[in-house]
Protein backbone atom coordinates (compact mmCIF):
# COMPACT_ATOMS: atom_id res chain seq x y z
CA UNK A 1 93.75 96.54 71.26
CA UNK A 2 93.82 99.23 73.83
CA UNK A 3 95.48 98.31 77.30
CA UNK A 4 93.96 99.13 80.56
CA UNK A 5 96.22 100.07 83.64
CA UNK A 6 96.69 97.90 86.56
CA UNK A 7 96.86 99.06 89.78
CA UNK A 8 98.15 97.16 92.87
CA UNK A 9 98.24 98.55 96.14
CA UNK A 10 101.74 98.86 97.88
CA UNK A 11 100.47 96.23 100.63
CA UNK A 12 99.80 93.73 97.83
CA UNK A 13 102.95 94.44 96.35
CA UNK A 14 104.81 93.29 98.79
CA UNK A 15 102.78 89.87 99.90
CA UNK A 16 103.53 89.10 95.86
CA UNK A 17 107.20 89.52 96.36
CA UNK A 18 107.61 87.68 99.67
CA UNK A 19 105.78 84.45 97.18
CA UNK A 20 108.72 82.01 96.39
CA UNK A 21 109.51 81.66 92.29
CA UNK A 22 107.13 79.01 91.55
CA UNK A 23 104.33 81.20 92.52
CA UNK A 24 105.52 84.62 92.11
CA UNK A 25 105.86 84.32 88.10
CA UNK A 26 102.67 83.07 87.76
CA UNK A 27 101.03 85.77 89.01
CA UNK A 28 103.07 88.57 88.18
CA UNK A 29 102.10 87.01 84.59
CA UNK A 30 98.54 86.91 85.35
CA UNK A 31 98.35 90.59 86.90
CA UNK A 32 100.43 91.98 83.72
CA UNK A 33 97.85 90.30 81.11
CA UNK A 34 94.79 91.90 82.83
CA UNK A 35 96.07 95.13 81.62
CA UNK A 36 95.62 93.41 78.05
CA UNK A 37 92.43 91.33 79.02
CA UNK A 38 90.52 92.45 82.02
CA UNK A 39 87.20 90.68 82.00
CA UNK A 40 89.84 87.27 82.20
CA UNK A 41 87.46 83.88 82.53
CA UNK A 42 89.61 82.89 85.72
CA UNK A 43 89.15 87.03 87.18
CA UNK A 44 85.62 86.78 90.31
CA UNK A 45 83.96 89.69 91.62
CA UNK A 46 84.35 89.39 95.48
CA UNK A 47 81.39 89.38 97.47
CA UNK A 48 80.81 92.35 99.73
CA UNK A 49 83.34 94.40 98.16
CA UNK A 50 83.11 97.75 95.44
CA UNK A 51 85.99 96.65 92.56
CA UNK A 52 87.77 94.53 93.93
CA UNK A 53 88.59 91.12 92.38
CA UNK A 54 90.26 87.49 93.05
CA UNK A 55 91.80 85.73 90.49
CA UNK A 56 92.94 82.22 90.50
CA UNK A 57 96.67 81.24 89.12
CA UNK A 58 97.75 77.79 89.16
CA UNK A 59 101.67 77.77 89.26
């Protein structure tokens, strides 16, 4: 299966490390499997903006 690269902006970055543990795993874990899976069921266009994407994570 061919893996897709991720790309996070440097101001996202560092929001995700400022999340305490409980949260921060989660979504480092969800980020890192969209390189495997990027069309993810829980992944939601935003409205009103060109690529870019929510996705939910419960911790």
């Amino acid at each position: 299966m061919p893996f897709y690269k991720v790309e996070i902006v440097k101001a996202a970055q560092k929001e995700i490390s400022k999340l305490p543990k409980i949260y921060y795993e989660p979504v480092r874990d969800a980020v890192l499997q969209l390189a495997e899976n990027p069309r993810s069921k829980n992944l939601k266009k935003l409205k009103g903006f060109e690529k870019t994407y929510r996705i939910r994570v419960d911790p």
